[in-house]
C-alpha atoms as a PDB file:
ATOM      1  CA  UNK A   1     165.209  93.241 127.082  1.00  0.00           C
ATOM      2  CA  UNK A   2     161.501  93.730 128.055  1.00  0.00           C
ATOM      3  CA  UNK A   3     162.004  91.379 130.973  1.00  0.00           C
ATOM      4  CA  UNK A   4     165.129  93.199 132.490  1.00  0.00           C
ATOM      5  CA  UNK A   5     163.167  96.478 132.897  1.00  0.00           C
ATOM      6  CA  UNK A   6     160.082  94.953 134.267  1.00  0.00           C
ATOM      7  CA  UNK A   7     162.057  92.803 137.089  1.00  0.00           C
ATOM      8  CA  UNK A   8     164.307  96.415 138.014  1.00  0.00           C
ATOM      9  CA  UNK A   9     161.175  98.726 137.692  1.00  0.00           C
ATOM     10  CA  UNK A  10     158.769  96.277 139.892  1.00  0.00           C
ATOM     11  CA  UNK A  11     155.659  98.557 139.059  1.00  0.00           C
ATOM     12  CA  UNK A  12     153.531  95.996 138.325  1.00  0.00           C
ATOM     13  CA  UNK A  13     149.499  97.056 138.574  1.00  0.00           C
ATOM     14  CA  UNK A  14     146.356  95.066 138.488  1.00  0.00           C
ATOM     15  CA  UNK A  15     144.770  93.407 135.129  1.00  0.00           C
ATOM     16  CA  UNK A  16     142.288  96.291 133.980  1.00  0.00           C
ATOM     17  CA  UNK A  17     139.883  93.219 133.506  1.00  0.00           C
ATOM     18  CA  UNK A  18     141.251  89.861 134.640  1.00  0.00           C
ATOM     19  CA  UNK A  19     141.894  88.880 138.473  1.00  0.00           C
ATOM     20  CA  UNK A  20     145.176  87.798 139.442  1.00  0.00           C
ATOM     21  CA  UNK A  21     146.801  89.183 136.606  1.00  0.00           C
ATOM     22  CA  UNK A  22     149.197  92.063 136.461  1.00  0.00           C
ATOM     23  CA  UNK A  23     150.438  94.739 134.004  1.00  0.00           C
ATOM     24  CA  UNK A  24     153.144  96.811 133.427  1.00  0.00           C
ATOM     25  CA  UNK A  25     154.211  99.340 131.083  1.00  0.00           C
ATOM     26  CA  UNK A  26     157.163  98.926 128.418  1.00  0.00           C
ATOM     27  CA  UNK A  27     158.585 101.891 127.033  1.00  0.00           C
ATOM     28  CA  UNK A  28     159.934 102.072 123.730  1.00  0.00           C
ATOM     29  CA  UNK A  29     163.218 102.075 124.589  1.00  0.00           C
ATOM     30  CA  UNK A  30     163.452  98.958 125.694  1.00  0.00           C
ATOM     31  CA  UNK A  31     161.640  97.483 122.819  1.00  0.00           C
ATOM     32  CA  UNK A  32     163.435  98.544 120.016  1.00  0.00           C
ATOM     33  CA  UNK A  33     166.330  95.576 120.828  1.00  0.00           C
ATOM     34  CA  UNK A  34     163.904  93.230 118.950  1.00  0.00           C
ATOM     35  CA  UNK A  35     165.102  92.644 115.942  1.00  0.00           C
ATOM     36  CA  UNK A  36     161.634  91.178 114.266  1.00  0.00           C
ATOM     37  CA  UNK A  37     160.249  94.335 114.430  1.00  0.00           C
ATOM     38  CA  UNK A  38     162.114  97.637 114.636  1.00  0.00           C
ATOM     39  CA  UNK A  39     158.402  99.751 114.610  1.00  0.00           C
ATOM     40  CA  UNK A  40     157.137  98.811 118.207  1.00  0.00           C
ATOM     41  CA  UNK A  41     156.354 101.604 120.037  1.00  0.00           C
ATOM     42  CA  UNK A  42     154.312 100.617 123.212  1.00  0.00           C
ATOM     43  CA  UNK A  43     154.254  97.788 125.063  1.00  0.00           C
ATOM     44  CA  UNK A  44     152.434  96.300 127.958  1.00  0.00           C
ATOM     45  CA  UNK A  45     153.804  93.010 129.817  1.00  0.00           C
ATOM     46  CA  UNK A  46     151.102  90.854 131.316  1.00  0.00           C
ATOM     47  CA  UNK A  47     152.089  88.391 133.563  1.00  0.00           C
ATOM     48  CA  UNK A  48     150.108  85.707 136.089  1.00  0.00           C
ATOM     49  CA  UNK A  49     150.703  83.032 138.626  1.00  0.00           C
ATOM     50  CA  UNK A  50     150.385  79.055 136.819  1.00  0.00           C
ATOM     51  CA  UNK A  51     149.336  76.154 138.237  1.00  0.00           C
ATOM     52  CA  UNK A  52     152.590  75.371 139.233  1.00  0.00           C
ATOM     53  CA  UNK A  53     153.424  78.335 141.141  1.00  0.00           C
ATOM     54  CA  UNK A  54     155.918  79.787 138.355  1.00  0.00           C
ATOM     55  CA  UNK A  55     155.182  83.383 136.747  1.00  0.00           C
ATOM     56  CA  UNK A  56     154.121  83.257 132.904  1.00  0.00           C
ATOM     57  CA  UNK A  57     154.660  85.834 130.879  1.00  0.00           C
ATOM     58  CA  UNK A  58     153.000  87.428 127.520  1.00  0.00           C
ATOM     59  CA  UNK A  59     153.935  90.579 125.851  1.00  0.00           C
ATOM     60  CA  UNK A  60     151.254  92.955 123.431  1.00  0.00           C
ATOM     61  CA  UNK A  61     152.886  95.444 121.620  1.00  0.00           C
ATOM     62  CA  UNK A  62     151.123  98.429 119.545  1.00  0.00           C
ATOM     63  CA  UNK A  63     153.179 100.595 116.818  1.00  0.00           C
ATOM     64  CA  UNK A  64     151.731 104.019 118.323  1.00  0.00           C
ATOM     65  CA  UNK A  65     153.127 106.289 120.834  1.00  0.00           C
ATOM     66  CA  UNK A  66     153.079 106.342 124.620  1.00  0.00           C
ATOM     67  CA  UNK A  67     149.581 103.866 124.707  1.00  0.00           C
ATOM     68  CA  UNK A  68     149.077 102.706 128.470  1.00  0.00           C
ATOM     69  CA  UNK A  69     148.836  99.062 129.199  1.00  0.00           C
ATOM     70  CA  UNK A  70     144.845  99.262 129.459  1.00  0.00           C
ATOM     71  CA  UNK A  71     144.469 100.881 126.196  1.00  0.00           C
ATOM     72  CA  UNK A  72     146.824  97.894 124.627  1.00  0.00           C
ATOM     73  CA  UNK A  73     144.908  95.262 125.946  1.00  0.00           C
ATOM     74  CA  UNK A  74     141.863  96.561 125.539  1.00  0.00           C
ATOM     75  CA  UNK A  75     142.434  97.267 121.653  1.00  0.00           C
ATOM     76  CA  UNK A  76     143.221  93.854 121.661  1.00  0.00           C
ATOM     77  CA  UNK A  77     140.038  92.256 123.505  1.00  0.00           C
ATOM     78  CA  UNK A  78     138.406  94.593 121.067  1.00  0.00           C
ATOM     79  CA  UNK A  79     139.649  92.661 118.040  1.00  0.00           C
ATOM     80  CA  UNK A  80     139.348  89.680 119.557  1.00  0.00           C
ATOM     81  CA  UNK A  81     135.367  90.584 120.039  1.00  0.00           C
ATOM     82  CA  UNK A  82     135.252  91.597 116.453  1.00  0.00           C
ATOM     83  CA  UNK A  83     137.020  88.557 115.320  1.00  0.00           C
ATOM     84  CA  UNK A  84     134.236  86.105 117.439  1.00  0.00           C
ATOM     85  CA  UNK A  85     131.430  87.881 115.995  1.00  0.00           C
ATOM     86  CA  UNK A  86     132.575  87.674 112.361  1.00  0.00           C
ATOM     87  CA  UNK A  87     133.108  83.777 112.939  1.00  0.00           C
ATOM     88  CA  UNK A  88     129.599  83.350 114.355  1.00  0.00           C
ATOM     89  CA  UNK A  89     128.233  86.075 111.403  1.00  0.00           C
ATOM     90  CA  UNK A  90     129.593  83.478 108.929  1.00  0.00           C
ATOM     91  CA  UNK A  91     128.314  80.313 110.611  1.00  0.00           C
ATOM     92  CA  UNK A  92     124.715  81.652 110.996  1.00  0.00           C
ATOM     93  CA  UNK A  93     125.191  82.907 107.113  1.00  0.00           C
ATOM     94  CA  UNK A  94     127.013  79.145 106.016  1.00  0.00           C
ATOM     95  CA  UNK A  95     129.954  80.029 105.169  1.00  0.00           C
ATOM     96  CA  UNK A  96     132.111  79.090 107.552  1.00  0.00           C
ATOM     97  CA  UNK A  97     133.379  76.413 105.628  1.00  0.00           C
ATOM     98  CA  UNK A  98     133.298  77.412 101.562  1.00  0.00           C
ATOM     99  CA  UNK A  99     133.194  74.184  99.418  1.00  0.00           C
ATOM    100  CA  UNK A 100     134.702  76.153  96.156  1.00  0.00           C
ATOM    101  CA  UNK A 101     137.116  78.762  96.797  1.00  0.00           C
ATOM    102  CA  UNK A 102     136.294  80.240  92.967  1.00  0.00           C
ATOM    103  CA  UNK A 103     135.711  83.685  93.026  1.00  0.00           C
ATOM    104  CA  UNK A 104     132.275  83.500  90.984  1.00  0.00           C
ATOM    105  CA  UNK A 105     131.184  81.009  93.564  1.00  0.00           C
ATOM    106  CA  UNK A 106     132.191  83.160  96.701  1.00  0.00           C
ATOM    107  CA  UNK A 107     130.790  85.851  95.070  1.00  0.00           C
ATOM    108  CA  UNK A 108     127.399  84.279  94.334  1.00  0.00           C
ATOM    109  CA  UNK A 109     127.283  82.549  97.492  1.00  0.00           C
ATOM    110  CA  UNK A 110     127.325  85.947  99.399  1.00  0.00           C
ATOM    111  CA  UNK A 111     124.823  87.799  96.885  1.00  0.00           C
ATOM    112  CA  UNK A 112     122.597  84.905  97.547  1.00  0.00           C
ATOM    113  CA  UNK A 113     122.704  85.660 101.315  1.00  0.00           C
ATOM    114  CA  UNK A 114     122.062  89.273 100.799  1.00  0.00           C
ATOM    115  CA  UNK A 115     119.163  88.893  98.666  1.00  0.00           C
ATOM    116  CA  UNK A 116     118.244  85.982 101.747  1.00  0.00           C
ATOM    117  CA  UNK A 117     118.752  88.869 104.148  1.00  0.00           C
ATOM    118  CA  UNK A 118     116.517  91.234 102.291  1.00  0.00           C
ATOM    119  CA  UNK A 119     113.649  89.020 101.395  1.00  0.00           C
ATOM    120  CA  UNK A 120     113.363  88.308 105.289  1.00  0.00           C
ATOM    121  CA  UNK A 121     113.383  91.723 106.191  1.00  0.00           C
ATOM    122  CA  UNK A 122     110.487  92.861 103.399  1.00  0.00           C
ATOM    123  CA  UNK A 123     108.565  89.864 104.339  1.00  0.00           C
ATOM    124  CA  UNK A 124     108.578  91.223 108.017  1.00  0.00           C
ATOM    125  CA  UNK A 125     107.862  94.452 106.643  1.00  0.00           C
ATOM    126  CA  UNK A 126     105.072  93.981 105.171  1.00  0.00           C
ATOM    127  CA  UNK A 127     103.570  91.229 107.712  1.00  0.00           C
ATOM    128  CA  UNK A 128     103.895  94.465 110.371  1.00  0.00           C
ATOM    129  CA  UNK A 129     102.071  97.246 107.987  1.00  0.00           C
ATOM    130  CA  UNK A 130      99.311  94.336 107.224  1.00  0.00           C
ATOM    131  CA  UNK A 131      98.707  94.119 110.769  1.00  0.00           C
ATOM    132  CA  UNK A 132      98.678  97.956 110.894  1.00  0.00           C
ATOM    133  CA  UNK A 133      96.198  98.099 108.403  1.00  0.00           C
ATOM    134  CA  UNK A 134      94.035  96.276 109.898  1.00  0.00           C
ATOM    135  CA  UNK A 135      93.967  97.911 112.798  1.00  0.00           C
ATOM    136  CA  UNK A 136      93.488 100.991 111.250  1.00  0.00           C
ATOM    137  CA  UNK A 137      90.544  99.503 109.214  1.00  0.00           C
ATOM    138  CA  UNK A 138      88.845  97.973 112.518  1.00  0.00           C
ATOM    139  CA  UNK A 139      89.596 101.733 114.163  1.00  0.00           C
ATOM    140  CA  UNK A 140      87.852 103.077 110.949  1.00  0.00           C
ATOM    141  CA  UNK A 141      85.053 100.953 110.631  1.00  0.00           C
ATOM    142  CA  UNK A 142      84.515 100.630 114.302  1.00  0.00           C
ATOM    143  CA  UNK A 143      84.787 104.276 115.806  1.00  0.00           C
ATOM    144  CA  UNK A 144      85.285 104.020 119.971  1.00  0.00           C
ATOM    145  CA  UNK A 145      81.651 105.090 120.895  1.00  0.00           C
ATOM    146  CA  UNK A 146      80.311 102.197 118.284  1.00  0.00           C
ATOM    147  CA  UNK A 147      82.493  99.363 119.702  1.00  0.00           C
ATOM    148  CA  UNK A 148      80.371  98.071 122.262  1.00  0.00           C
ATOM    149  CA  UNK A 149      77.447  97.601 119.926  1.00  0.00           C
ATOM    150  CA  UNK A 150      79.711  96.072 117.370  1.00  0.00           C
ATOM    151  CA  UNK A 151      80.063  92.748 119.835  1.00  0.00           C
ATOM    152  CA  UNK A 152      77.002  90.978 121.476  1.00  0.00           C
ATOM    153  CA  UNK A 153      77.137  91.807 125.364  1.00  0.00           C
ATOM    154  CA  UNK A 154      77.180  88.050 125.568  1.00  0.00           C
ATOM    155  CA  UNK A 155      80.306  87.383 123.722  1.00  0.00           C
ATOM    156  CA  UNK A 156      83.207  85.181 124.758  1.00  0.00           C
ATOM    157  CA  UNK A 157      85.247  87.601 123.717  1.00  0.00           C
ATOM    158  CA  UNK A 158      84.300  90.454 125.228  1.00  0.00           C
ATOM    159  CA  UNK A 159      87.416  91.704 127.264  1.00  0.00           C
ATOM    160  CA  UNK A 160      90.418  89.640 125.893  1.00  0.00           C
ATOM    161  CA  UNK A 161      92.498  90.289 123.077  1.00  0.00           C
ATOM    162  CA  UNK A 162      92.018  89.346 120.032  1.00  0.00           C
ATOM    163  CA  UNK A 163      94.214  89.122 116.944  1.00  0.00           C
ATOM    164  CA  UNK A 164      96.268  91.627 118.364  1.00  0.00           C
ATOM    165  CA  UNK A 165      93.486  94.393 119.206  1.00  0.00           C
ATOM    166  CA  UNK A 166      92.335  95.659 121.583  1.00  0.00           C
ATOM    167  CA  UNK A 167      89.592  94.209 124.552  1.00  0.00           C
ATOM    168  CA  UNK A 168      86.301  95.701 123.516  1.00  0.00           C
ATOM    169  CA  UNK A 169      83.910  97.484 125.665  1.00  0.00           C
ATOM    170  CA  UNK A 170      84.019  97.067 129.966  1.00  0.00           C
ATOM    171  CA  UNK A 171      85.516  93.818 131.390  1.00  0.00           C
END
């Protein structure tokens, strides 16, 4: 099979993405001998140098036509990346691990995480236009030319930043 053509053909290439790893192309032809799946299309054989000094071996196949090697395995780091971040998405949410596997208490368990999710968000919302308020007041009630007669010359202040504004006036 698959192994046959790759030792005959010998046109092994560097890992896209991995150091001593190699790649090689299996065309369809020589994939359709596998009787689990009769749909394989494109392969890419992937083989590196163990421990022991023997080769290993591990085959990803993809049911489209004429795919290179790189675009294989990287369609497959790709899931693998989407798979990771889904796993952590549900840990930081809790629910990795559901104690009821009803569907009114999946359901609720993810509404309740939603309406978490949005509560957050307005509360930063609004704690950001507060703050822009009241700069916009202080700008208002305090034009530039009137700021320096708005603090005491004498002021600790004067020059540092305070509650997000500003320094007043020459340092």
């Amino acid at each position: 099979m698959f192994r046959a053509y790759a030792e005959e053909n010998d046109r092994w290439k560097p890992h896209p993405t991995r150091k001593d790893q190699w790649v090689q192309r299996i065309p369809p032809w020589d994939l359709t001998g596998w009787e689990e799946c009769e749909v394989l299309k494109s392969g890419a054989l992937v083989k590196w140098k163990s421990k022991d000094g023997s080769f290993d071996e591990v085959l990803f196949v993809t049911t489209k036509d004429d795919e290179s090697p790189e675009r294989i395995l990287s369609v497959y780091d790709e899931r693998s990346q989407i798979e990771e971040s889904h796993r952590h998405m549900k840990s930081f949410q809790g629910i990795d691990v559901l104690l009821s596997k009803k569907w009114v208490h999946v359901v609720f368990r993810i509404l309740m995480g939603v309406i978490a999710f949005n509560l957050m968000n307005l509360f930063l919302l609004e704690r950001d236009q507060s703050k822009k308020k009241r700069r916009a007041l202080f700008a208002q009630n305090f034009p530039p030319e009137t700021r320096s007669r708005a603090e005491p010359q004498d002021s600790p202040l004067r020059g540092r930043r305070v509650c997000g504004l500003e320094p007043v006036g020459p340092v």
